[in-house]
PDB file of N, CA and C in Angstrom:
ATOM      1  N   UNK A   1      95.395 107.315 105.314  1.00  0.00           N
ATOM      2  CA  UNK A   1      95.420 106.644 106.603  1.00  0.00           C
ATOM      3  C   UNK A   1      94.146 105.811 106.738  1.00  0.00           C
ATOM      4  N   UNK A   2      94.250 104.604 106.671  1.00  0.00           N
ATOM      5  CA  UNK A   2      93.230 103.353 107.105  1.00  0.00           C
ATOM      6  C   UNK A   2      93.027 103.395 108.397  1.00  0.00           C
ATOM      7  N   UNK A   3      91.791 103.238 108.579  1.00  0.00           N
ATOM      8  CA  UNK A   3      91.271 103.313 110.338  1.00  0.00           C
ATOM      9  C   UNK A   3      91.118 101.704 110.675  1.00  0.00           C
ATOM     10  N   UNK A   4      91.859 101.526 111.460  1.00  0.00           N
ATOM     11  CA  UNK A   4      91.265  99.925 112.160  1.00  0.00           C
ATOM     12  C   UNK A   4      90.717  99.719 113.230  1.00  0.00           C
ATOM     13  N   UNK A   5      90.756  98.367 113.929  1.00  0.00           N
ATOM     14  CA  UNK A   5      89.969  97.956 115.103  1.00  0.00           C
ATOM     15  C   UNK A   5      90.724  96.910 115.614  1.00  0.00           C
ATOM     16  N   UNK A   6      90.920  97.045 116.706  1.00  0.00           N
ATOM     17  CA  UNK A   6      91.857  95.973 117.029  1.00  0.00           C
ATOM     18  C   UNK A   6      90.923  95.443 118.406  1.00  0.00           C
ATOM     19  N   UNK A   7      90.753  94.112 118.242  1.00  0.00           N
ATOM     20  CA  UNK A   7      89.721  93.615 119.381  1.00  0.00           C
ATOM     21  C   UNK A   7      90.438  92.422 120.327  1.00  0.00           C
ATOM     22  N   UNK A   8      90.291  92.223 121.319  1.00  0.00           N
ATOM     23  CA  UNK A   8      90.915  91.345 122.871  1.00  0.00           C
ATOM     24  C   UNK A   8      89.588  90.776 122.627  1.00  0.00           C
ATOM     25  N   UNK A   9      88.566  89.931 122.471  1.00  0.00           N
ATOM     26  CA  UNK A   9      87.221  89.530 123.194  1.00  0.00           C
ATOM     27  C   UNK A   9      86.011  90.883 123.078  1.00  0.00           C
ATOM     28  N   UNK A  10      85.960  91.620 124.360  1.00  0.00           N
ATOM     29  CA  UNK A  10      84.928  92.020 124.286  1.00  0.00           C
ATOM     30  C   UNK A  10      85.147  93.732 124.097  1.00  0.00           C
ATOM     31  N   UNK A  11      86.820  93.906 124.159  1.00  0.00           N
ATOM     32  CA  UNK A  11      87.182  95.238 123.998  1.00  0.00           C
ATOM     33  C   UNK A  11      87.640  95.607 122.585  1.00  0.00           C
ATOM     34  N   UNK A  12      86.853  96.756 121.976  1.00  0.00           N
ATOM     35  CA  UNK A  12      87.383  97.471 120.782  1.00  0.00           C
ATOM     36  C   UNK A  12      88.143  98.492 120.387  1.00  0.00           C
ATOM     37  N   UNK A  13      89.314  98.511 120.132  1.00  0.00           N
ATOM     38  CA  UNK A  13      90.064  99.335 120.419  1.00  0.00           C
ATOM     39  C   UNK A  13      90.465 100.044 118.871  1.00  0.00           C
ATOM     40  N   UNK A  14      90.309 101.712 118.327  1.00  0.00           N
ATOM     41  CA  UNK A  14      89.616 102.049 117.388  1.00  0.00           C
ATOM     42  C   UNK A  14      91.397 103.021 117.109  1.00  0.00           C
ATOM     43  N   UNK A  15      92.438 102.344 116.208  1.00  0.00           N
ATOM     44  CA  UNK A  15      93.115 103.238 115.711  1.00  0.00           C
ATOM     45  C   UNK A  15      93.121 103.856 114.070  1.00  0.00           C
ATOM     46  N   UNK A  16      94.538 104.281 113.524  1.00  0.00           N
ATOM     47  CA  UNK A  16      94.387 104.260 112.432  1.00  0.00           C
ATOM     48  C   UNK A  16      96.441 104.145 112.032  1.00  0.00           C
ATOM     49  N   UNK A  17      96.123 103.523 111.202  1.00  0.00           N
ATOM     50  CA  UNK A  17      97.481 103.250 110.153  1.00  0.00           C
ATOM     51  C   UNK A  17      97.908 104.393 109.690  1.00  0.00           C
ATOM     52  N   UNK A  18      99.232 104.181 109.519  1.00  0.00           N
ATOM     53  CA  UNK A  18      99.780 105.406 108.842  1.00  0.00           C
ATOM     54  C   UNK A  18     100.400 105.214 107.389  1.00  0.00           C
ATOM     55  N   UNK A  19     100.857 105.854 106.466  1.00  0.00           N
ATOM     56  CA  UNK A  19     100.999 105.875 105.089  1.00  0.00           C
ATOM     57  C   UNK A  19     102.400 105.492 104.974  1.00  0.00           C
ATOM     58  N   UNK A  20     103.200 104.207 105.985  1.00  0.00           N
ATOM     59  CA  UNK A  20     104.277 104.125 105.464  1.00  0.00           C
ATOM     60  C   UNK A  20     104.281 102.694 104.920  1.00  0.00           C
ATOM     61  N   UNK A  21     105.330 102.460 104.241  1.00  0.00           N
ATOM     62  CA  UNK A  21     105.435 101.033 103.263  1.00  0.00           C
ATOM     63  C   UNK A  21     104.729  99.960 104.216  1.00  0.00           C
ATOM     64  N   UNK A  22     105.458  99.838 105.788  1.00  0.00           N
ATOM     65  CA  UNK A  22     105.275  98.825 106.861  1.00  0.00           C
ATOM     66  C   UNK A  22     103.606  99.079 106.802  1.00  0.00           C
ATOM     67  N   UNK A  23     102.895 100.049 107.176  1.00  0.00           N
ATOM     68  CA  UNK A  23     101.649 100.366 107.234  1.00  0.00           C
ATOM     69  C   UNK A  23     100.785  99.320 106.101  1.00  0.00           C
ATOM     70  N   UNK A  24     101.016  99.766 104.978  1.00  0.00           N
ATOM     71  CA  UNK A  24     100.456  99.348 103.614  1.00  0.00           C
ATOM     72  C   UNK A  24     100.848  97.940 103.468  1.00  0.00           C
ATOM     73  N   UNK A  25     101.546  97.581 104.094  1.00  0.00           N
ATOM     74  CA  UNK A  25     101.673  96.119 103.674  1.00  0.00           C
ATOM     75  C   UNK A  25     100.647  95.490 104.627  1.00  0.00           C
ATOM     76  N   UNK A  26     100.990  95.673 106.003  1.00  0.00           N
ATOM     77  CA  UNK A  26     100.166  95.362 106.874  1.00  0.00           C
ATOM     78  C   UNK A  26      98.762  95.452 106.575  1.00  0.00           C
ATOM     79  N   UNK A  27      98.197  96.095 106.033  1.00  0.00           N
ATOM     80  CA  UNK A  27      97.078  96.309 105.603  1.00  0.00           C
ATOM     81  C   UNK A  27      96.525  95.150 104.630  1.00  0.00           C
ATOM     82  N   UNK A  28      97.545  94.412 104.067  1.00  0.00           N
ATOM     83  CA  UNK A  28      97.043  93.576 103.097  1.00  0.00           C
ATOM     84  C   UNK A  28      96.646  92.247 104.244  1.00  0.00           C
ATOM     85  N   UNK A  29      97.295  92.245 105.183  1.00  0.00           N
ATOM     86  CA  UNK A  29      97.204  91.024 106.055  1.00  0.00           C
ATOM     87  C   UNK A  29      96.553  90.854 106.692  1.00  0.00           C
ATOM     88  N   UNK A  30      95.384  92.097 106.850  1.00  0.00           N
ATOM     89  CA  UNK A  30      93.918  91.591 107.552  1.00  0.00           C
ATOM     90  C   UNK A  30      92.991  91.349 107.236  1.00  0.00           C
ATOM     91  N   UNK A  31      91.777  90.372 107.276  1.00  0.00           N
ATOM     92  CA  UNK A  31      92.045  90.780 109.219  1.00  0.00           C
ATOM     93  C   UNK A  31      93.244  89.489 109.798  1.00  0.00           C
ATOM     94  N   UNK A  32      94.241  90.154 110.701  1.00  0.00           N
ATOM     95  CA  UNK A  32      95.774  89.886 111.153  1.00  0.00           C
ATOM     96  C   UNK A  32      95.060  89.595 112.806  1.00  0.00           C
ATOM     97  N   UNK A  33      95.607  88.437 113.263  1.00  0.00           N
ATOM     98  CA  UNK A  33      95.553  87.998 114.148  1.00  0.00           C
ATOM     99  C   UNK A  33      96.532  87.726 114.691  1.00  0.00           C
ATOM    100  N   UNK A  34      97.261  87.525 116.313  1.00  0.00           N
ATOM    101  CA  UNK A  34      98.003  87.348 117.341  1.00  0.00           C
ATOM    102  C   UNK A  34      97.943  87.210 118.522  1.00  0.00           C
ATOM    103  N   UNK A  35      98.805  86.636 118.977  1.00  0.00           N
ATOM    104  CA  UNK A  35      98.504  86.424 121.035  1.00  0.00           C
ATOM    105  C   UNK A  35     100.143  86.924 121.253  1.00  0.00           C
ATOM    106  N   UNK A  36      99.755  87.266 122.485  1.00  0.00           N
ATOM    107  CA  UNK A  36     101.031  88.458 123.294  1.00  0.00           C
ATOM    108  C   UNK A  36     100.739  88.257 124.602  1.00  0.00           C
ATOM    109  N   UNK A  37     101.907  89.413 125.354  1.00  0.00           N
ATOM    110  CA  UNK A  37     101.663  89.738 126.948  1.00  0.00           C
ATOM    111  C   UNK A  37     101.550  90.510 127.208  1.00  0.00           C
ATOM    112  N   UNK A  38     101.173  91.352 127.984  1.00  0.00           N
ATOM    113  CA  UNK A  38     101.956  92.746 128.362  1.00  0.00           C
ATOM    114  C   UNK A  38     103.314  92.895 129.296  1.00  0.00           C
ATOM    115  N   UNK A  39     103.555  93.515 128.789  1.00  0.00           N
ATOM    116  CA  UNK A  39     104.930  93.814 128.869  1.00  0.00           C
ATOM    117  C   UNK A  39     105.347  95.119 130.020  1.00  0.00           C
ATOM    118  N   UNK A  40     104.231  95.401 130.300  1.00  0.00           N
ATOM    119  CA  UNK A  40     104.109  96.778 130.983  1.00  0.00           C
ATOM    120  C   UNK A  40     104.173  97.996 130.319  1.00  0.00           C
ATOM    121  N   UNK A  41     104.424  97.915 129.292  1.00  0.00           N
ATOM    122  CA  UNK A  41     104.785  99.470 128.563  1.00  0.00           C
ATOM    123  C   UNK A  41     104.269  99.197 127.353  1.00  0.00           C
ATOM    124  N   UNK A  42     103.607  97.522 126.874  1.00  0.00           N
ATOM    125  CA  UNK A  42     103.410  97.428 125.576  1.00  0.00           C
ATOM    126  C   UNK A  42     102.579  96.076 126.289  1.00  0.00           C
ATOM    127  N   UNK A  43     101.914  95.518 124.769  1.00  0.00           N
ATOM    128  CA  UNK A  43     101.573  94.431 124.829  1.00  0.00           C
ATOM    129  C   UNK A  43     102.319  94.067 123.063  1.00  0.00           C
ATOM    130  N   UNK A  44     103.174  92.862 123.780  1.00  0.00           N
ATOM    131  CA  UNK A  44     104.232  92.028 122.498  1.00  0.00           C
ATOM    132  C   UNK A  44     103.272  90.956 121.936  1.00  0.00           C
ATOM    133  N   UNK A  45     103.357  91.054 120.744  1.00  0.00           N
ATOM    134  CA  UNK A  45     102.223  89.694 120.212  1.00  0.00           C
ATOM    135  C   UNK A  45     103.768  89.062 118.750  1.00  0.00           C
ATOM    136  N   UNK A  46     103.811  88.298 118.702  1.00  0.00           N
ATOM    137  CA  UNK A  46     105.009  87.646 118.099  1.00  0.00           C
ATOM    138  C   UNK A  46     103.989  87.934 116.860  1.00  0.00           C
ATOM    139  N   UNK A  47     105.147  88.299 115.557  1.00  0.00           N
ATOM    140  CA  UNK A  47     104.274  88.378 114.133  1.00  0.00           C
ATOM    141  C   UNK A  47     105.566  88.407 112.824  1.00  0.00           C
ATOM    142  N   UNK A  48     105.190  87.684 112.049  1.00  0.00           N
ATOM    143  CA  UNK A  48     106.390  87.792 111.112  1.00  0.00           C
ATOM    144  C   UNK A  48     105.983  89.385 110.071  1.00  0.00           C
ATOM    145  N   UNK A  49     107.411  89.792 109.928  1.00  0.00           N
ATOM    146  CA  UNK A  49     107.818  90.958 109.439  1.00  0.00           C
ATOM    147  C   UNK A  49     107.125  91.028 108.067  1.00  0.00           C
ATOM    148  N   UNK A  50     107.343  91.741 107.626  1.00  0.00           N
ATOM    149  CA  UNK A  50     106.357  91.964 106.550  1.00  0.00           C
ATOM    150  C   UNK A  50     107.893  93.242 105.331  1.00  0.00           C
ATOM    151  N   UNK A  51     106.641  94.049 104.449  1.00  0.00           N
ATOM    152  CA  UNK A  51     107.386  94.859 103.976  1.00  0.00           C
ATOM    153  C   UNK A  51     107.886  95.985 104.647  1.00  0.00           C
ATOM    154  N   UNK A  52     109.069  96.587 104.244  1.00  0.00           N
ATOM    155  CA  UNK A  52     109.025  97.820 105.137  1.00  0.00           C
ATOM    156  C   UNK A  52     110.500  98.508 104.462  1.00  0.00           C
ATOM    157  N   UNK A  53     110.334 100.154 104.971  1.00  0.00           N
ATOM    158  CA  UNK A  53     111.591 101.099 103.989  1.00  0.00           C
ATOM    159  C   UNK A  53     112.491 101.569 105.083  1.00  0.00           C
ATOM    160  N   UNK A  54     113.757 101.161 105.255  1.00  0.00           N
ATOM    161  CA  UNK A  54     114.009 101.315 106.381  1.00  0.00           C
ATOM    162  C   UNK A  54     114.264 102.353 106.391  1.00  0.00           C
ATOM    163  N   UNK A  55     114.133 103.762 105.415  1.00  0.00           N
ATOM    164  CA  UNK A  55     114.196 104.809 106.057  1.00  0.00           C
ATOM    165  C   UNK A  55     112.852 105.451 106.634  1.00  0.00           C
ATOM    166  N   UNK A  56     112.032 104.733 106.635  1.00  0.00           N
ATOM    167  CA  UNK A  56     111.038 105.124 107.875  1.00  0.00           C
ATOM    168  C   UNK A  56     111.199 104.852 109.456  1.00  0.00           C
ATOM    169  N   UNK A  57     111.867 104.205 109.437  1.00  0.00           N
ATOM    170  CA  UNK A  57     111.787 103.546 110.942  1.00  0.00           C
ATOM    171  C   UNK A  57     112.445 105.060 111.809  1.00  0.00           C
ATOM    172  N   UNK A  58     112.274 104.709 113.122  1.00  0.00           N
ATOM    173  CA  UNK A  58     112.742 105.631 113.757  1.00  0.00           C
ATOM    174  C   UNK A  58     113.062 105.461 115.404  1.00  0.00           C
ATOM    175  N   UNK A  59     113.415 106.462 115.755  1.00  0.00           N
ATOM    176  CA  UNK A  59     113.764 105.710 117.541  1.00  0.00           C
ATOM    177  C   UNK A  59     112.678 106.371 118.443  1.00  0.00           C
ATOM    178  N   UNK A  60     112.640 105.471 119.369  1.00  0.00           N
ATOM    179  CA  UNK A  60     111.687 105.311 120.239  1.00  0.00           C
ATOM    180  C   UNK A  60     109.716 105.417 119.735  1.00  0.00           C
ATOM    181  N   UNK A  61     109.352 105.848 120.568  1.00  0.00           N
ATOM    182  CA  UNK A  61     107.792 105.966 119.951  1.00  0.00           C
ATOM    183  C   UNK A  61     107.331 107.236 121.152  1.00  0.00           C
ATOM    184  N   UNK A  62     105.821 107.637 120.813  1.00  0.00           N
ATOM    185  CA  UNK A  62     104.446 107.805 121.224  1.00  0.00           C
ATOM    186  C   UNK A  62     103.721 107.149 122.144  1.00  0.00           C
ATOM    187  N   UNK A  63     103.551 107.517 123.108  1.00  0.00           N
ATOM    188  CA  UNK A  63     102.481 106.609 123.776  1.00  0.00           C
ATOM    189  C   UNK A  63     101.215 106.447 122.802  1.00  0.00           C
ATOM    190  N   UNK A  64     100.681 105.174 122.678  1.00  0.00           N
ATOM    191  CA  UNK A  64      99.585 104.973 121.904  1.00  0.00           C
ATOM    192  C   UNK A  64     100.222 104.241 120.174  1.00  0.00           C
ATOM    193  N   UNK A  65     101.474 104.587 120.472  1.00  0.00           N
ATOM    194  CA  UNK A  65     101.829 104.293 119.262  1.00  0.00           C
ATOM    195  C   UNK A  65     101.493 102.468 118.607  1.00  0.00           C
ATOM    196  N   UNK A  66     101.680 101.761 117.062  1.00  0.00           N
ATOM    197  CA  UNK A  66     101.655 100.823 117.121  1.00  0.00           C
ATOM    198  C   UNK A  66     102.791 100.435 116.247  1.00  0.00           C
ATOM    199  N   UNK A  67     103.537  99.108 116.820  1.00  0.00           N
ATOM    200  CA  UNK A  67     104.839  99.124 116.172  1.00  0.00           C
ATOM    201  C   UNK A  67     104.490  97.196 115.579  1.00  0.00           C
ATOM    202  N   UNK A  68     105.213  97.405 114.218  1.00  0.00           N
ATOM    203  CA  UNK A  68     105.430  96.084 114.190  1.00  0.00           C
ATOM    204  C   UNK A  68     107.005  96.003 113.062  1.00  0.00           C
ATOM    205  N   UNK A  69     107.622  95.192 113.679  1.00  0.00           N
ATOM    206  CA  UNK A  69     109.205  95.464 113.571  1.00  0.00           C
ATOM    207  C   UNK A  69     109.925  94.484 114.353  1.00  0.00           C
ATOM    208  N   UNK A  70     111.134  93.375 113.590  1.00  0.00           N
ATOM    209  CA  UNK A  70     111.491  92.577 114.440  1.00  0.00           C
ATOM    210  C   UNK A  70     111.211  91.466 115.109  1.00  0.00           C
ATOM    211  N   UNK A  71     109.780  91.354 114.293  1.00  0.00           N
ATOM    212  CA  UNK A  71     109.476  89.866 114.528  1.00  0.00           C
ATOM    213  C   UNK A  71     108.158  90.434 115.953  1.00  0.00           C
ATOM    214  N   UNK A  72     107.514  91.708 115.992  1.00  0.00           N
ATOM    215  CA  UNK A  72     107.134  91.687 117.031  1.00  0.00           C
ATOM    216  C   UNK A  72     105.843  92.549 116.784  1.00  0.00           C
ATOM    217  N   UNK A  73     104.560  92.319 116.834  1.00  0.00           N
ATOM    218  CA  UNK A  73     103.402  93.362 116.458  1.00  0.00           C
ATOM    219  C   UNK A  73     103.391  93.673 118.423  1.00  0.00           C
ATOM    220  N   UNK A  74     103.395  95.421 118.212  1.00  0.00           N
ATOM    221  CA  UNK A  74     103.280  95.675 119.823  1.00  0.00           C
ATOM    222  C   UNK A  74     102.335  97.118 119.858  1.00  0.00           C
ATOM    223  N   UNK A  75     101.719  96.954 120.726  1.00  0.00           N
ATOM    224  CA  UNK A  75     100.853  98.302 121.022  1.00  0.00           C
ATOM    225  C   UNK A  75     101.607  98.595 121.948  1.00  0.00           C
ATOM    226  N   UNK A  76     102.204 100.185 121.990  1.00  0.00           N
ATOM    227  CA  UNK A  76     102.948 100.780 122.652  1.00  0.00           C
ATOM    228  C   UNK A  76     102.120 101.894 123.670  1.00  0.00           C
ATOM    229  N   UNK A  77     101.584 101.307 125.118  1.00  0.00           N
ATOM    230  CA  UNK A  77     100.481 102.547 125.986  1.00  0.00           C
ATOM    231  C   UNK A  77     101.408 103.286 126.889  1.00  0.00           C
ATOM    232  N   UNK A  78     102.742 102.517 126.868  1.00  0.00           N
ATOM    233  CA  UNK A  78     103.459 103.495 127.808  1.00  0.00           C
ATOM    234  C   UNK A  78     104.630 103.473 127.631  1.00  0.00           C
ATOM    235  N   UNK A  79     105.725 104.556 128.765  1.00  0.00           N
ATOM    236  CA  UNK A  79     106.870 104.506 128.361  1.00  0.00           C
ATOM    237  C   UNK A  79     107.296 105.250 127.694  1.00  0.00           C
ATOM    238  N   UNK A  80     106.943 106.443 127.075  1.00  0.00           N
ATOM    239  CA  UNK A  80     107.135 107.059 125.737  1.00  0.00           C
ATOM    240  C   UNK A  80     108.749 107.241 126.524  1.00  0.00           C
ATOM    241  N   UNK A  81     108.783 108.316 127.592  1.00  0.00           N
ATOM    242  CA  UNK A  81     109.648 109.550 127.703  1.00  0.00           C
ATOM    243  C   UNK A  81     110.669 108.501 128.396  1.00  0.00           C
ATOM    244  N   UNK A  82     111.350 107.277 128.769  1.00  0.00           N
ATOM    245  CA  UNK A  82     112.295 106.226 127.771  1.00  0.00           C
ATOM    246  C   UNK A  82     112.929 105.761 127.187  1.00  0.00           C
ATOM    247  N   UNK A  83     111.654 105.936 125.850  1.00  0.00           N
ATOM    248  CA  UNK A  83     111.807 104.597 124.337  1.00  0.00           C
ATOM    249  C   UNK A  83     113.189 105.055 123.666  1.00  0.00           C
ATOM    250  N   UNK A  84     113.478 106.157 123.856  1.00  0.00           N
ATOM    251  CA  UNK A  84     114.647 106.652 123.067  1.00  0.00           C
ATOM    252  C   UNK A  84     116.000 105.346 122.962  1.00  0.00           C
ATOM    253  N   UNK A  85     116.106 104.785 123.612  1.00  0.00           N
ATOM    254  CA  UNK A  85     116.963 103.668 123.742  1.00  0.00           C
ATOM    255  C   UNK A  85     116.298 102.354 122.792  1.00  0.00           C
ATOM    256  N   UNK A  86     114.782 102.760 122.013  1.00  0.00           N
ATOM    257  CA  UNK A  86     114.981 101.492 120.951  1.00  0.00           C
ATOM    258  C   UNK A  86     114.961 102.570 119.793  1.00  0.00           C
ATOM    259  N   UNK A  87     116.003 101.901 119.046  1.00  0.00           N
ATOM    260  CA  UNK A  87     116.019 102.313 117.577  1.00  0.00           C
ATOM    261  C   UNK A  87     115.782 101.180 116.821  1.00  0.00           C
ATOM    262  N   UNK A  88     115.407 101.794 115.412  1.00  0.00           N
ATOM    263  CA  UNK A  88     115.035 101.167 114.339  1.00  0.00           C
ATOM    264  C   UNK A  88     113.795 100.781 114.644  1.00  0.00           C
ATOM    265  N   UNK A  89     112.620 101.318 115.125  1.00  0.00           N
ATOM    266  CA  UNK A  89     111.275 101.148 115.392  1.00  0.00           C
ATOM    267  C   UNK A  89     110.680 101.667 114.355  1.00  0.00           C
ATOM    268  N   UNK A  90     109.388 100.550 113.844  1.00  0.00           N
ATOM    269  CA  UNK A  90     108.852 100.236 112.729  1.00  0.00           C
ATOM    270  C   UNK A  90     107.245 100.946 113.286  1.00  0.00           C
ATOM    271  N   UNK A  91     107.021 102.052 113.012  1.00  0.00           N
ATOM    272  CA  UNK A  91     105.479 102.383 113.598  1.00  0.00           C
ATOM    273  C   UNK A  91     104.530 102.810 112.659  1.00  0.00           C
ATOM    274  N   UNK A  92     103.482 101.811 113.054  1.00  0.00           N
ATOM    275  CA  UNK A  92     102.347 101.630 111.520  1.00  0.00           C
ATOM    276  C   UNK A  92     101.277 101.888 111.851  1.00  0.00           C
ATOM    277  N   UNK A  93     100.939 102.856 113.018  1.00  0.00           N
ATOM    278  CA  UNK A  93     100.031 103.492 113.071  1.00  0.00           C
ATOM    279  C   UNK A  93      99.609 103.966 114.264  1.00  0.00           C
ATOM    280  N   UNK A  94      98.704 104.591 115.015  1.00  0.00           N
ATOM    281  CA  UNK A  94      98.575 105.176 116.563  1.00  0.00           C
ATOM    282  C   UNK A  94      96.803 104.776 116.643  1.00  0.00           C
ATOM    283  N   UNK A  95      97.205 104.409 118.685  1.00  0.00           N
ATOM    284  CA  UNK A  95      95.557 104.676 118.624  1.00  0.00           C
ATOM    285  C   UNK A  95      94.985 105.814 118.852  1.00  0.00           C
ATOM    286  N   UNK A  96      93.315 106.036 118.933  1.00  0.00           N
ATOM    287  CA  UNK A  96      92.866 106.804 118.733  1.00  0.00           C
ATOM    288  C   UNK A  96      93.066 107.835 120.629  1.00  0.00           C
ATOM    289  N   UNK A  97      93.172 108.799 120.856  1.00  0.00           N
ATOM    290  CA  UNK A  97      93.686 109.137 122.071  1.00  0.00           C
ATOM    291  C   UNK A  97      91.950 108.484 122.948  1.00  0.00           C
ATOM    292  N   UNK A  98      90.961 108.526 122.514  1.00  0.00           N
ATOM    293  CA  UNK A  98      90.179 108.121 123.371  1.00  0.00           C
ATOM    294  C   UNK A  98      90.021 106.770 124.256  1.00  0.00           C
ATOM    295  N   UNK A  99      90.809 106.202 123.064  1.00  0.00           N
ATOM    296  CA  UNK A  99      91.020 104.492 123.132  1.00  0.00           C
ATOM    297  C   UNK A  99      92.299 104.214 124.271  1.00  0.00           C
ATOM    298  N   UNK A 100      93.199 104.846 124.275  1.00  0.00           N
ATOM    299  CA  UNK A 100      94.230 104.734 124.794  1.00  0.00           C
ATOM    300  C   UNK A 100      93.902 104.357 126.103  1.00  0.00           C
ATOM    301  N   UNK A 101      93.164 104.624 127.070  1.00  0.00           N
ATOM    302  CA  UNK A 101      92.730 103.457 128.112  1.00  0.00           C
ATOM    303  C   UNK A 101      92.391 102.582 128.610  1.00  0.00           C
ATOM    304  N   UNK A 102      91.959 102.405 127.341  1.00  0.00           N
ATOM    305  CA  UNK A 102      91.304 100.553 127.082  1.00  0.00           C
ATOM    306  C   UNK A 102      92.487  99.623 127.208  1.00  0.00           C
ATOM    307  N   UNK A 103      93.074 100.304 126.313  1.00  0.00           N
ATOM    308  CA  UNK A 103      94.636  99.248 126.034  1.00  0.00           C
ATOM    309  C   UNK A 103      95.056  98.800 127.597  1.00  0.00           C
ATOM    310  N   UNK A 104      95.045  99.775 128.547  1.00  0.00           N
ATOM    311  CA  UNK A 104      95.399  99.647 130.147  1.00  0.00           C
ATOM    312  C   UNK A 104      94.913  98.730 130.956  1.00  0.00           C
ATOM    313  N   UNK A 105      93.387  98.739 130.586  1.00  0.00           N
ATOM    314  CA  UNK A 105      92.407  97.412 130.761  1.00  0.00           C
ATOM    315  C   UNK A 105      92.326  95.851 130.365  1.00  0.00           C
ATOM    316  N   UNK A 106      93.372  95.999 129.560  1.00  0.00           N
ATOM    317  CA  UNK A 106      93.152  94.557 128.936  1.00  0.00           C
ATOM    318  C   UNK A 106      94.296  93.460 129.931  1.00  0.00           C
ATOM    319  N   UNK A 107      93.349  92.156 129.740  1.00  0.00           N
ATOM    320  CA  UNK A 107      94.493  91.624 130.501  1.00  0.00           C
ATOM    321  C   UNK A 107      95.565  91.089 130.233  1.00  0.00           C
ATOM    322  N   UNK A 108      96.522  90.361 131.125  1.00  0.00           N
ATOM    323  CA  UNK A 108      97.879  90.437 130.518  1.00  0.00           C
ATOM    324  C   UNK A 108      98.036  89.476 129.527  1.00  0.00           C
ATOM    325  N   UNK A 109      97.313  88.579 129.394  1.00  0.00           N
ATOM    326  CA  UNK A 109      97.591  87.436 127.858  1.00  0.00           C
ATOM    327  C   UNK A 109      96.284  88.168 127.011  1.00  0.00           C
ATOM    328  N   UNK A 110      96.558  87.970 125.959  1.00  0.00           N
ATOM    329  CA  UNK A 110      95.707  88.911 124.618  1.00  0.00           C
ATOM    330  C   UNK A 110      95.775  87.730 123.299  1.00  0.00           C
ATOM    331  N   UNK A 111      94.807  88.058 122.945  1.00  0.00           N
ATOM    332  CA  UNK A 111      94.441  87.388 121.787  1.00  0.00           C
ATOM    333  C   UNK A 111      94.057  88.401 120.715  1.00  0.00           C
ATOM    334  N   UNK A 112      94.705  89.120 120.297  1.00  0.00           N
ATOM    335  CA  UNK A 112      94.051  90.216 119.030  1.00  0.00           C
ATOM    336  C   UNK A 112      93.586  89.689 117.940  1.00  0.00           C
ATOM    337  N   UNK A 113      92.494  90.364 117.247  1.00  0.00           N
ATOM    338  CA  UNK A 113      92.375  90.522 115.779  1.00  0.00           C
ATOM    339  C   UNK A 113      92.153  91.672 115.059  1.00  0.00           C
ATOM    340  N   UNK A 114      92.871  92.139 114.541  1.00  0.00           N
ATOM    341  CA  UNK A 114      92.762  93.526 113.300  1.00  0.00           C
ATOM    342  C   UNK A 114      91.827  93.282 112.683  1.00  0.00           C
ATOM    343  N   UNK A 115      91.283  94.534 112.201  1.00  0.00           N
ATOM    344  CA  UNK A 115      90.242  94.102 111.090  1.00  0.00           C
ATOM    345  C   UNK A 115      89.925  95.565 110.457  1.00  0.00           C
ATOM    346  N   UNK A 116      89.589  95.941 109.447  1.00  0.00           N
ATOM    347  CA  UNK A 116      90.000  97.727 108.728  1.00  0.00           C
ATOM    348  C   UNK A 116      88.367  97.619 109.288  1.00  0.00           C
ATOM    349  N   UNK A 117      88.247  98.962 109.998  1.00  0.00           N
ATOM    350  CA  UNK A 117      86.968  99.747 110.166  1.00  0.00           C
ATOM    351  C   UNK A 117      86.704  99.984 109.142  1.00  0.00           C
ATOM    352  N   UNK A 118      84.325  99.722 109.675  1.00  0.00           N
ATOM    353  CA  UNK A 118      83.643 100.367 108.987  1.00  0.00           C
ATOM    354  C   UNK A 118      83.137 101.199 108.726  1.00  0.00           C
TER     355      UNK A 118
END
């Protein structure tokens, strides 16, 4: 599991990747940049798909979770108990539970950049 950083401007937001194909590919693509909204339950940043096994995917998510799947890189802060109504969700990693309030803070247009922690 690769630890990253995902930054808005002046907020750092400290997760880590998980060991699936989608994960590992993603990993080759940073530091990965995007702009999004929030969505209320997520912030959507448009991102082209990458590799991935579709027997990883799965339905719904985690609060904190991070999904990219479908044409869509999304930090998932809310909503968990829900998500059950999306399937085929692509999740490549979670934030760190301390971080998970930051994400709440940010405002509604976002400019991310990934980048693998040091």
């Amino acid at each position: 599991m690769k630890d990253i950083v995902i930054t808005d401007g002046n907020v750092e937001i400290k997760a880590k990747l998980n060991d699936t194909v989608a994960a590992k590919d993603f990993e080759t693509r940073l530091p990965f940049k995007c702009s999004g909204f929030d969505s209320g339950v997520d912030y959507c940043c448009s991102a082209k798909e990458g590799k991935f096994d579709p027997n990883e995917q799965q339905v719904g998510w985690k609060n904190g979770d991070i999904s990219l799947g479908g044409g869509w890189f999304a930090l998932l802060y809310d909503g968990e108990e829900n998500s059950d109504s999306y399937k085929d969700m692509m999740i490549i990693g979670h934030i760190n539970e301390d971080d998970l309030a930051l994400v709440k803070e940010l405002p509604r247009q976002v400019d991310f950049t990934v980048i693998e922690a040091e």
